[in-house]
N, C-alpha and C. Protein backbone atom coordinates (compact mmCIF):
# COMPACT_ATOMS: atom_id res chain seq x y z
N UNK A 1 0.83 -1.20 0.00
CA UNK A 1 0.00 0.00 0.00
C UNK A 1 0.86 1.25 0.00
N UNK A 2 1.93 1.42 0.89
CA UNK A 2 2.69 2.41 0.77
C UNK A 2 3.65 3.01 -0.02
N UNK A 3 4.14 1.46 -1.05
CA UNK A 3 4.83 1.70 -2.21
C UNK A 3 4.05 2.46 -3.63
N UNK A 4 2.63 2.23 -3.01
CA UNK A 4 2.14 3.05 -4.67
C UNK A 4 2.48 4.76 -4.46
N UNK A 5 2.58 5.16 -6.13
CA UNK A 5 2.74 6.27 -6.20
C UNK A 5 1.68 6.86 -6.46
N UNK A 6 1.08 8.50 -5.65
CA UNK A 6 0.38 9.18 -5.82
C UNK A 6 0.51 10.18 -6.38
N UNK A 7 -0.28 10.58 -7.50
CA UNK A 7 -0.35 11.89 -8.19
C UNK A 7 -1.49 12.78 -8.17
N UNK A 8 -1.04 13.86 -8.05
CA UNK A 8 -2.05 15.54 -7.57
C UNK A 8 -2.00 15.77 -8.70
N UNK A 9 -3.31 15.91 -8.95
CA UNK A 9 -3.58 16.95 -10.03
C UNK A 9 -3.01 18.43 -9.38
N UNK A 10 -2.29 19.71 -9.85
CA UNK A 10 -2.26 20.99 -9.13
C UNK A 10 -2.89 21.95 -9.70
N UNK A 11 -3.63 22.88 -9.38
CA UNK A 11 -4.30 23.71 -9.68
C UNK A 11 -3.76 25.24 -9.29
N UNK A 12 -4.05 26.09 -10.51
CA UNK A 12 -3.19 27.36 -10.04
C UNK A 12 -4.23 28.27 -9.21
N UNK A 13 -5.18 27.99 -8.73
CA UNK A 13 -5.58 28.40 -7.38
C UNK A 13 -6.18 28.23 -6.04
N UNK A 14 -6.07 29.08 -5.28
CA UNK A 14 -6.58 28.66 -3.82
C UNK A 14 -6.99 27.88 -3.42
N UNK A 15 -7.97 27.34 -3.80
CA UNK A 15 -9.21 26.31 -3.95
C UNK A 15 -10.46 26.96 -3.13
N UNK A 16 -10.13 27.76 -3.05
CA UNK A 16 -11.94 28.71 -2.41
C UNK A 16 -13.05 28.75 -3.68
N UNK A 17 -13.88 27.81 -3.11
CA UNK A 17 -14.83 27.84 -4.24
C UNK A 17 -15.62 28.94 -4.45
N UNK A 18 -15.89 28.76 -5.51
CA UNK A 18 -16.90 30.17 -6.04
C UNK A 18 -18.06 30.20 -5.43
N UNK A 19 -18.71 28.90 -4.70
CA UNK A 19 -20.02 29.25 -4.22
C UNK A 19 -20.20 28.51 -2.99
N UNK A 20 -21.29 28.95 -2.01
CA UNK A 20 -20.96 28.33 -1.01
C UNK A 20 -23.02 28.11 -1.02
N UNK A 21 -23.13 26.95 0.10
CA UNK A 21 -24.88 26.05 0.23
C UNK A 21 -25.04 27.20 0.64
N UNK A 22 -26.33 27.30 0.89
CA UNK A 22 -27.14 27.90 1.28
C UNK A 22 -28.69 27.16 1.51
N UNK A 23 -29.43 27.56 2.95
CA UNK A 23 -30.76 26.39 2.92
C UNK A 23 -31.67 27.22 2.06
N UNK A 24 -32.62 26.96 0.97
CA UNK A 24 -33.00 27.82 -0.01
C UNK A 24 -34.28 28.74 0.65
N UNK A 25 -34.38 27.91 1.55
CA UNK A 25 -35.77 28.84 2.55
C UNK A 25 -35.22 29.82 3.03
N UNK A 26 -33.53 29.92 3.09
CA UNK A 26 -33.18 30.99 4.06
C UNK A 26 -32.72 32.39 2.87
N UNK A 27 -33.02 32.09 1.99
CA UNK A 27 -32.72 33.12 0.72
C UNK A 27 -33.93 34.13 0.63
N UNK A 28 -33.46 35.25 0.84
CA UNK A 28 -34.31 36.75 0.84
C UNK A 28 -34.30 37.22 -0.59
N UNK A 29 -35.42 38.36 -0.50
CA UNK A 29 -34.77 38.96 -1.92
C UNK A 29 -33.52 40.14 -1.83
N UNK A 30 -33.28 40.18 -2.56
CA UNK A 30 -31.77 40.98 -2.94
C UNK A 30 -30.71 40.38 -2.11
N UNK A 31 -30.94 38.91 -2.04
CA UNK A 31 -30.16 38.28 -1.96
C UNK A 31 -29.48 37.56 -3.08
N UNK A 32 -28.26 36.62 -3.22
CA UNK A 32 -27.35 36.30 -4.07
C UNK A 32 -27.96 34.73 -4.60
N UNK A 33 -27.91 33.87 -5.59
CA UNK A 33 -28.32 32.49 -5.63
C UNK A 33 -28.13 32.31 -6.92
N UNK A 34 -27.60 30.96 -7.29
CA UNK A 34 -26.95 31.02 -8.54
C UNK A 34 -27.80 30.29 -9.73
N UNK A 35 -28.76 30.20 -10.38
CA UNK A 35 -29.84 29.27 -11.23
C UNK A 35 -29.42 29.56 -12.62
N UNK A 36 -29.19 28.06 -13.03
CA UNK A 36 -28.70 27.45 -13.83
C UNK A 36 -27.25 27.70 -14.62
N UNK A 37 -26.31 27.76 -13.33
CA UNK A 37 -24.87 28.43 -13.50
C UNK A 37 -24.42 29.28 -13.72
N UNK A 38 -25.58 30.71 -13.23
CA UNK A 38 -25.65 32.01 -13.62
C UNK A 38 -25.83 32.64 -12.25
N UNK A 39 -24.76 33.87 -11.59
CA UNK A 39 -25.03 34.03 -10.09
C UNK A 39 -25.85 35.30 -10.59
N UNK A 40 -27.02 35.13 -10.15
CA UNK A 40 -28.02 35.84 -9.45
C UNK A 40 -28.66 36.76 -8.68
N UNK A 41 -28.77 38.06 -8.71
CA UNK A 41 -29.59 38.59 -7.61
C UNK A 41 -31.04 38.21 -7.52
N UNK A 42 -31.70 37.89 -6.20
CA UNK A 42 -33.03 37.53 -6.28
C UNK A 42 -34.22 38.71 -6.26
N UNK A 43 -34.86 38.93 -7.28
CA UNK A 43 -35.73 40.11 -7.31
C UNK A 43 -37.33 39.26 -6.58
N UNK A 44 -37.43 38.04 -6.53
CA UNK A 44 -38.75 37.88 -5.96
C UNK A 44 -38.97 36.83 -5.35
N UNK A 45 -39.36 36.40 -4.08
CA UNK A 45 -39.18 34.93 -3.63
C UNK A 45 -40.61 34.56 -3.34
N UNK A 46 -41.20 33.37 -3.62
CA UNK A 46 -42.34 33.31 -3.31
C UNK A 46 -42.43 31.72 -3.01
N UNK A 47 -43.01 31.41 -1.37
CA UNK A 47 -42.65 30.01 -0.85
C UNK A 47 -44.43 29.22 -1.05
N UNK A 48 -44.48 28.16 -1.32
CA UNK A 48 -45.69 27.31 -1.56
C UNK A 48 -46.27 26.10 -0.51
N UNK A 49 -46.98 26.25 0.10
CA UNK A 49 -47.25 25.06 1.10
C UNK A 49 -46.35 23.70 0.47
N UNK A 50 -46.60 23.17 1.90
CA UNK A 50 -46.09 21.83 1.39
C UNK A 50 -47.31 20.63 0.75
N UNK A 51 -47.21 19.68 0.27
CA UNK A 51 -48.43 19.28 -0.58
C UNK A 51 -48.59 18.12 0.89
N UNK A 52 -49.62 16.54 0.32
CA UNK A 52 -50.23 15.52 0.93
C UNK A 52 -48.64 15.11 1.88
N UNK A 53 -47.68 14.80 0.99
CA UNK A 53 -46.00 14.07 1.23
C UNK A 53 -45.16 15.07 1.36
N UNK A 54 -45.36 16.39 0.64
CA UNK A 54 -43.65 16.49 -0.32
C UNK A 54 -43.36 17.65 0.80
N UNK A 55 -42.67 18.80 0.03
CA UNK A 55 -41.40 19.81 0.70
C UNK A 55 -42.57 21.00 0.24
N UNK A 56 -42.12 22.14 1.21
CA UNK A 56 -42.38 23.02 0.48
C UNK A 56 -41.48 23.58 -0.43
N UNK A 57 -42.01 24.01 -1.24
CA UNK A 57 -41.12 24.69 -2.38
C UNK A 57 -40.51 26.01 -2.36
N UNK A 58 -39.70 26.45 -2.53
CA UNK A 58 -39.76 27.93 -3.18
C UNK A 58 -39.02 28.35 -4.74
N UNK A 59 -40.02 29.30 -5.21
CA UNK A 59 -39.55 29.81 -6.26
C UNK A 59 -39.19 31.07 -6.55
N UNK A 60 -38.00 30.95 -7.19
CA UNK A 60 -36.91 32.26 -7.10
C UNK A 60 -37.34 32.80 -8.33
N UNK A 61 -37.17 34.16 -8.57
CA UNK A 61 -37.10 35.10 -9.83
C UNK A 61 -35.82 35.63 -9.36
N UNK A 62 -34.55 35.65 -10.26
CA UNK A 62 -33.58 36.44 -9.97
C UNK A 62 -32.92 36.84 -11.65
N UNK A 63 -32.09 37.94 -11.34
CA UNK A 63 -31.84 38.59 -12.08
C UNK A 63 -30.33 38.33 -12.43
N UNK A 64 -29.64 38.13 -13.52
CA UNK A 64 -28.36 37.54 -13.56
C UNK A 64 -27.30 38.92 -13.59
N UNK A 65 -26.03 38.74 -12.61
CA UNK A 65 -25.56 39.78 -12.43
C UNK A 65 -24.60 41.27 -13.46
N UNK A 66 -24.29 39.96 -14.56
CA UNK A 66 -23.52 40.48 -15.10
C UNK A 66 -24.13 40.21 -17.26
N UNK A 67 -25.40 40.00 -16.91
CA UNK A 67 -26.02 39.63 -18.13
C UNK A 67 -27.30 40.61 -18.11
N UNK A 68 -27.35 40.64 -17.16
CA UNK A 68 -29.06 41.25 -16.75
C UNK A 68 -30.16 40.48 -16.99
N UNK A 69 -30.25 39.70 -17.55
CA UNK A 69 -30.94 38.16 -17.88
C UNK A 69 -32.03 38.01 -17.08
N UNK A 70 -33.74 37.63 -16.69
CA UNK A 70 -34.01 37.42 -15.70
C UNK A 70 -34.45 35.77 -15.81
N UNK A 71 -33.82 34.96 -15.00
CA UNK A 71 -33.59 33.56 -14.74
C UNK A 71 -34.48 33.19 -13.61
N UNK A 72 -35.20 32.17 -13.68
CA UNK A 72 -36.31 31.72 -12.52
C UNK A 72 -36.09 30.04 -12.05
N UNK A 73 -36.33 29.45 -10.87
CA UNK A 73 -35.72 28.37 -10.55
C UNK A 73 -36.93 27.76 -8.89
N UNK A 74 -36.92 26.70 -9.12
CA UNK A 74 -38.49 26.12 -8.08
C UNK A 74 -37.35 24.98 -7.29
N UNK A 75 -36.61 25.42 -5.87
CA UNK A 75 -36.26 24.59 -5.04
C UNK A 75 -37.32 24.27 -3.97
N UNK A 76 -36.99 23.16 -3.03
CA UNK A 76 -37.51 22.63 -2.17
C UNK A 76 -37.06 23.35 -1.35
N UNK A 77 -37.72 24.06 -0.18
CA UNK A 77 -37.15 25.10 0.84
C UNK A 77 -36.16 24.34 1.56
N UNK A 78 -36.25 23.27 2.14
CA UNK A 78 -35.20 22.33 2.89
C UNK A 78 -34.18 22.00 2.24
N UNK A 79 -34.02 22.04 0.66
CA UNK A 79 -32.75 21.72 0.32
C UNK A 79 -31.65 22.63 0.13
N UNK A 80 -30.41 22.66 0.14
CA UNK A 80 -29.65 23.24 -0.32
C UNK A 80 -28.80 24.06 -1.88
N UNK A 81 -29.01 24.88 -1.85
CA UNK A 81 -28.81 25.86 -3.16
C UNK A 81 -27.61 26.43 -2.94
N UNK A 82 -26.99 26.68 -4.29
CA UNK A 82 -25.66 27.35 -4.47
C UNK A 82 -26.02 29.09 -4.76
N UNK A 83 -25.10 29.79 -3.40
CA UNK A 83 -25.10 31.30 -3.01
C UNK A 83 -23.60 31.68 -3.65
N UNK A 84 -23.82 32.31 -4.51
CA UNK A 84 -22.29 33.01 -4.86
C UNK A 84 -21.61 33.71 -4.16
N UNK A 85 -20.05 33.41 -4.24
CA UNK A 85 -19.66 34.85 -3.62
C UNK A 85 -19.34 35.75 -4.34
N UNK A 86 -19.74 37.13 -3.89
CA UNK A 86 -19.91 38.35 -4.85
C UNK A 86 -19.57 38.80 -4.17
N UNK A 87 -18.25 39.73 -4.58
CA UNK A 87 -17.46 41.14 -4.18
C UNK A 87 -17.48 42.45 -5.00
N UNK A 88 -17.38 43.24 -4.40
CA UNK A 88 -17.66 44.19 -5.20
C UNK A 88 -15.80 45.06 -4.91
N UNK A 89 -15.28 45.85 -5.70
CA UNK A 89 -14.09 46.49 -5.45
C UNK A 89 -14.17 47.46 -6.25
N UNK A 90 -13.75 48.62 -5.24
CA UNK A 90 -13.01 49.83 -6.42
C UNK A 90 -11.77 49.96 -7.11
N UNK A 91 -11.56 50.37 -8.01
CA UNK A 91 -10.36 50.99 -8.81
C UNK A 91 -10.32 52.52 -9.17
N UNK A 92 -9.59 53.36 -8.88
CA UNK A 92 -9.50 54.26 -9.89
C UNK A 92 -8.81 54.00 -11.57
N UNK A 93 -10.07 54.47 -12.73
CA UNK A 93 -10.12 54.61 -13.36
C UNK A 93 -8.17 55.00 -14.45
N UNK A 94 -7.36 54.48 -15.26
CA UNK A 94 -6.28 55.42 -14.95
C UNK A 94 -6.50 55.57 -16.97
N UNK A 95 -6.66 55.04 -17.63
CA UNK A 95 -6.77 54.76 -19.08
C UNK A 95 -8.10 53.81 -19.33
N UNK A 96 -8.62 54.12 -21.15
CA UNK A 96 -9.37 53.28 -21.81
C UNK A 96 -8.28 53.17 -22.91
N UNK A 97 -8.45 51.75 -23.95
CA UNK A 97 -7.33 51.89 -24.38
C UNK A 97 -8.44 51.26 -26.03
N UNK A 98 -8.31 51.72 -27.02
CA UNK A 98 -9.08 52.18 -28.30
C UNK A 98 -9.39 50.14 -28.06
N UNK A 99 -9.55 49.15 -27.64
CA UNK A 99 -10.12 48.05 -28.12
C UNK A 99 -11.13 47.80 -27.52
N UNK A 100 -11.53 48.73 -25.84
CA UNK A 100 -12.80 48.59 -25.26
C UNK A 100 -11.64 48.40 -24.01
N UNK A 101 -10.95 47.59 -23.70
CA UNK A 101 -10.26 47.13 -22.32
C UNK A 101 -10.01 48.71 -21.67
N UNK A 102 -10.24 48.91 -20.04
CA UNK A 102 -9.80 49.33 -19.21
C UNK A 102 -8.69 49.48 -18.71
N UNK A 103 -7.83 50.41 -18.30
CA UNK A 103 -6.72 50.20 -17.14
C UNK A 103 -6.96 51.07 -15.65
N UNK A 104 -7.21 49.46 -14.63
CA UNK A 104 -7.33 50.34 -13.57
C UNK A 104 -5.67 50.00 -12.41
N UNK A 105 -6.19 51.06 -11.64
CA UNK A 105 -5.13 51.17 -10.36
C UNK A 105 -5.62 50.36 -9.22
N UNK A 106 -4.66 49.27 -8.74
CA UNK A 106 -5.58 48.53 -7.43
C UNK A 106 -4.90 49.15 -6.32
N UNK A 107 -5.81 48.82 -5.21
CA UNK A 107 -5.07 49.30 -3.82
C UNK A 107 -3.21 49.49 -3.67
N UNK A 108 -2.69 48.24 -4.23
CA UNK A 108 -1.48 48.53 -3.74
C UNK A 108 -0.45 48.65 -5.07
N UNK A 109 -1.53 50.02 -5.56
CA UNK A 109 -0.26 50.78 -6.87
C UNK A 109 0.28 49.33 -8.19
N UNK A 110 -0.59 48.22 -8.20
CA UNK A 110 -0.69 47.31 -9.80
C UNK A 110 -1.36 47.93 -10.75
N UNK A 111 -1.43 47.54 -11.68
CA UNK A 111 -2.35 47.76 -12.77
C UNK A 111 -3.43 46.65 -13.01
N UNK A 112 -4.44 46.82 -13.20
CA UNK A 112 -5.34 45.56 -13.76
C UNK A 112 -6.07 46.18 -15.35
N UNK A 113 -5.59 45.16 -16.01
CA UNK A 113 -5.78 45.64 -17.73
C UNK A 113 -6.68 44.56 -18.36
N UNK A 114 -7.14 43.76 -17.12
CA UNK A 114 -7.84 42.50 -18.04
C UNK A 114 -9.71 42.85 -18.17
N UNK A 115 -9.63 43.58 -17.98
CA UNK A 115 -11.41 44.08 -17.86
C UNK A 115 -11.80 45.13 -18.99
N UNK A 116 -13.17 44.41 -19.54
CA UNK A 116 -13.75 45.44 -20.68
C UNK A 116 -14.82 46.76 -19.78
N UNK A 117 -14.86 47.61 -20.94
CA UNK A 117 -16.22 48.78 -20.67
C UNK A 117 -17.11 47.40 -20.45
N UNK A 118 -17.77 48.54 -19.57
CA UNK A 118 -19.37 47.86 -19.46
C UNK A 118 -20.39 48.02 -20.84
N UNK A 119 -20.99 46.94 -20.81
CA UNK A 119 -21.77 47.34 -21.82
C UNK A 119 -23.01 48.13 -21.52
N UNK A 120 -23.76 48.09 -20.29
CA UNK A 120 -24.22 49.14 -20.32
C UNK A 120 -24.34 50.30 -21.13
N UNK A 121 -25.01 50.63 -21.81
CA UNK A 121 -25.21 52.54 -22.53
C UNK A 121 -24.23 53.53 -21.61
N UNK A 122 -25.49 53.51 -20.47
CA UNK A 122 -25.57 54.88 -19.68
C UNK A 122 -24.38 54.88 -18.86
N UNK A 123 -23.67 53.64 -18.17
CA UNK A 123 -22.34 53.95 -17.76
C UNK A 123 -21.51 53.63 -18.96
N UNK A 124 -21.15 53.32 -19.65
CA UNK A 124 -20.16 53.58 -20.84
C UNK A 124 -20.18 54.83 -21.10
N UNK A 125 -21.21 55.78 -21.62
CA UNK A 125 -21.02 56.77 -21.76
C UNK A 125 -20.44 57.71 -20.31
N UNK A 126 -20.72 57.72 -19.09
CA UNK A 126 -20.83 58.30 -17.91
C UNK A 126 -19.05 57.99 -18.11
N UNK A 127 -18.89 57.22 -18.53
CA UNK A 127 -17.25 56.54 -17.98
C UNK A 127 -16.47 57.42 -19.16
N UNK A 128 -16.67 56.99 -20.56
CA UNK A 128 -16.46 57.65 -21.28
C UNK A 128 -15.74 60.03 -21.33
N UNK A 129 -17.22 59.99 -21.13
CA UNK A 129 -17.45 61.36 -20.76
C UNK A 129 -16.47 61.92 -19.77
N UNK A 130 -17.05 60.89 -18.76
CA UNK A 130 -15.69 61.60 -17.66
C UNK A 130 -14.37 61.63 -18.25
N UNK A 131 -14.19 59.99 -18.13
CA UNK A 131 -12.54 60.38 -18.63
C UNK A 131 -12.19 61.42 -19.94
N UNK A 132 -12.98 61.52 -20.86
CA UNK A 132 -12.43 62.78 -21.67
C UNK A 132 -12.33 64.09 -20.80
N UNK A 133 -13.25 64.24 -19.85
CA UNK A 133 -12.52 65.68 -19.23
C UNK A 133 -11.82 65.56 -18.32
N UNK A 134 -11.32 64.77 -18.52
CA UNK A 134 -10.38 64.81 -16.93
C UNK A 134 -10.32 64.59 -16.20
N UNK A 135 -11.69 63.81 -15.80
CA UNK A 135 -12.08 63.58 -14.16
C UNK A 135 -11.26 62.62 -13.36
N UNK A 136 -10.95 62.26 -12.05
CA UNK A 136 -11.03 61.47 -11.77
C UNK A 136 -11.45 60.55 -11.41
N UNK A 137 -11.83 59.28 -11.91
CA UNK A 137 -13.00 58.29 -12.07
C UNK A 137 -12.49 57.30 -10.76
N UNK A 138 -13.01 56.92 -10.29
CA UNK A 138 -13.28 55.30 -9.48
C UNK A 138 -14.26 54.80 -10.26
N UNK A 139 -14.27 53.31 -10.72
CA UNK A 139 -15.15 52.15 -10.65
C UNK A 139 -15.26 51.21 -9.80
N UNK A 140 -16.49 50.49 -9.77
CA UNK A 140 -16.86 49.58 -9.25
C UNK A 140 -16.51 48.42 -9.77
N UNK A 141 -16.13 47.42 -9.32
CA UNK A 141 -16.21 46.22 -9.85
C UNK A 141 -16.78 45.06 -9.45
N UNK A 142 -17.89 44.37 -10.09
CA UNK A 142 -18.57 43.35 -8.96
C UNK A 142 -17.85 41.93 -9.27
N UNK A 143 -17.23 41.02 -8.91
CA UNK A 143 -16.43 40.03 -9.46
C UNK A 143 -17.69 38.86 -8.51
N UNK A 144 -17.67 37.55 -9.29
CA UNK A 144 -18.62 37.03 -9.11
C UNK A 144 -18.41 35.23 -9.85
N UNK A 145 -18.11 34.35 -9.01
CA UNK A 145 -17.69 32.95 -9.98
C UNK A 145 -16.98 33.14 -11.54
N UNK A 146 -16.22 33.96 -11.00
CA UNK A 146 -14.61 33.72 -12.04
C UNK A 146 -15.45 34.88 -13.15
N UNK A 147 -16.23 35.65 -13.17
CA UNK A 147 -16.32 36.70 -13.80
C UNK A 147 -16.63 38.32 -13.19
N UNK A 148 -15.87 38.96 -14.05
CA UNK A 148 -15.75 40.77 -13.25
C UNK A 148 -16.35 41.65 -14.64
N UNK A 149 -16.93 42.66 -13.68
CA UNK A 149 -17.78 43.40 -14.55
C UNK A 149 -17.94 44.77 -13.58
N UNK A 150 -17.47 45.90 -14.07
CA UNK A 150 -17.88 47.29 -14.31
C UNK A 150 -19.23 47.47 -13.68
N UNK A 151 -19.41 47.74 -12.80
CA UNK A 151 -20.92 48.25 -12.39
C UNK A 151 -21.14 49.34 -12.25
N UNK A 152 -20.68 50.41 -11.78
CA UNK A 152 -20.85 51.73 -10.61
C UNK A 152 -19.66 52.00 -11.15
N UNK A 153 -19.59 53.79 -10.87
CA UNK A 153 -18.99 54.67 -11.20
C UNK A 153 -19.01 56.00 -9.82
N UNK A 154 -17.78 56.49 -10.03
CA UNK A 154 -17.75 57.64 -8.91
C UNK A 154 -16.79 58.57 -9.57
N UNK A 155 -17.24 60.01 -9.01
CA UNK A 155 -16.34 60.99 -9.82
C UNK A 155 -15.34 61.33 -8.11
N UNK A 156 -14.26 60.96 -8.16
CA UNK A 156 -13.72 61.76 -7.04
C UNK A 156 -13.18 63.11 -7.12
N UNK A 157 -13.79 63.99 -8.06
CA UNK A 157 -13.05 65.39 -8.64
C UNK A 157 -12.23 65.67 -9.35
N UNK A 158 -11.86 66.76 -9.72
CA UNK A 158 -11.07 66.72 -11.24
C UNK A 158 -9.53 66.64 -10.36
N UNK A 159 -8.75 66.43 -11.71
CA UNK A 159 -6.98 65.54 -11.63
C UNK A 159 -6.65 67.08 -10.81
């Protein structure tokens, strides 16, 4: 037994998973929940007696975070559902660079260049606009099961 050799797969990260249970009865609205591999904000929860045998149910309406999508999903309140973790972070704004990609500044003076404009209209333009005059911009960033996206915008005053 001790002579066999074992091999690890290695993985280049942490291993903190992207989502953690959650009991689905305990899910509010504008809360987080992920239906059908899409993390979620929940815009409507609505729970159903339980029948002759079964569970009660609940059924989610949620809104997908980074699609805007609205996605709907019928768990058993007692069972367990996947809750994303969702962070949100600022950057100041430092360049747009003519292919759509961003360059922001993180807390400790890096660059992060891997993020597009939002597609959004109204903040593309807001982002846009500013940075042609000068402003100094902060964004938001909501990062969310291995995807980041532009949400929110702040003017911290001109350069």
């Amino acid at each position: 037994m001790s002579d066999e050799e074992h091999h690890f797969e290695s993985k280049a990260d942490a291993g903190a998973s992207k989502t953690y249970p959650q009991q689905a009865g305990t899910i509010r609205k504008n809360g987080y929940i992920v239906i059908k591999g899409r993390p979620c904000k929940v815009v409507e929860v609505s729970t159903s007696k339980t029948g002759k045998h079964g569970h009660a149910k609940c059924h989610f309406v949620g809104i997908d975070i980074f699609t805007g999508k609205k996605l709907e999903d019928i768990v058993p309140s007692s069972h367990n559902s996947d809750a994303p973790h969702v962070n949100r972070t600022d950057y100041q704004l430092i360049d747009i660079s003519e292919d759509g990609f961003v360059s922001l500044l993180t807390e400790n003076g890096n660059t992060k260049d891997d993020l597009r404009l939002p597609t959004d209209d109204n903040l593309l333009t807001q982002i846009k606009d500013g940075f042609a005059e000068g402003k100094d911009l902060v964004v938001s960033v909501m990062s969310a099961m291995g995807e980041e996206q532009i949400c929110g915008l702040k003017d911290i005053g001109p350069k």
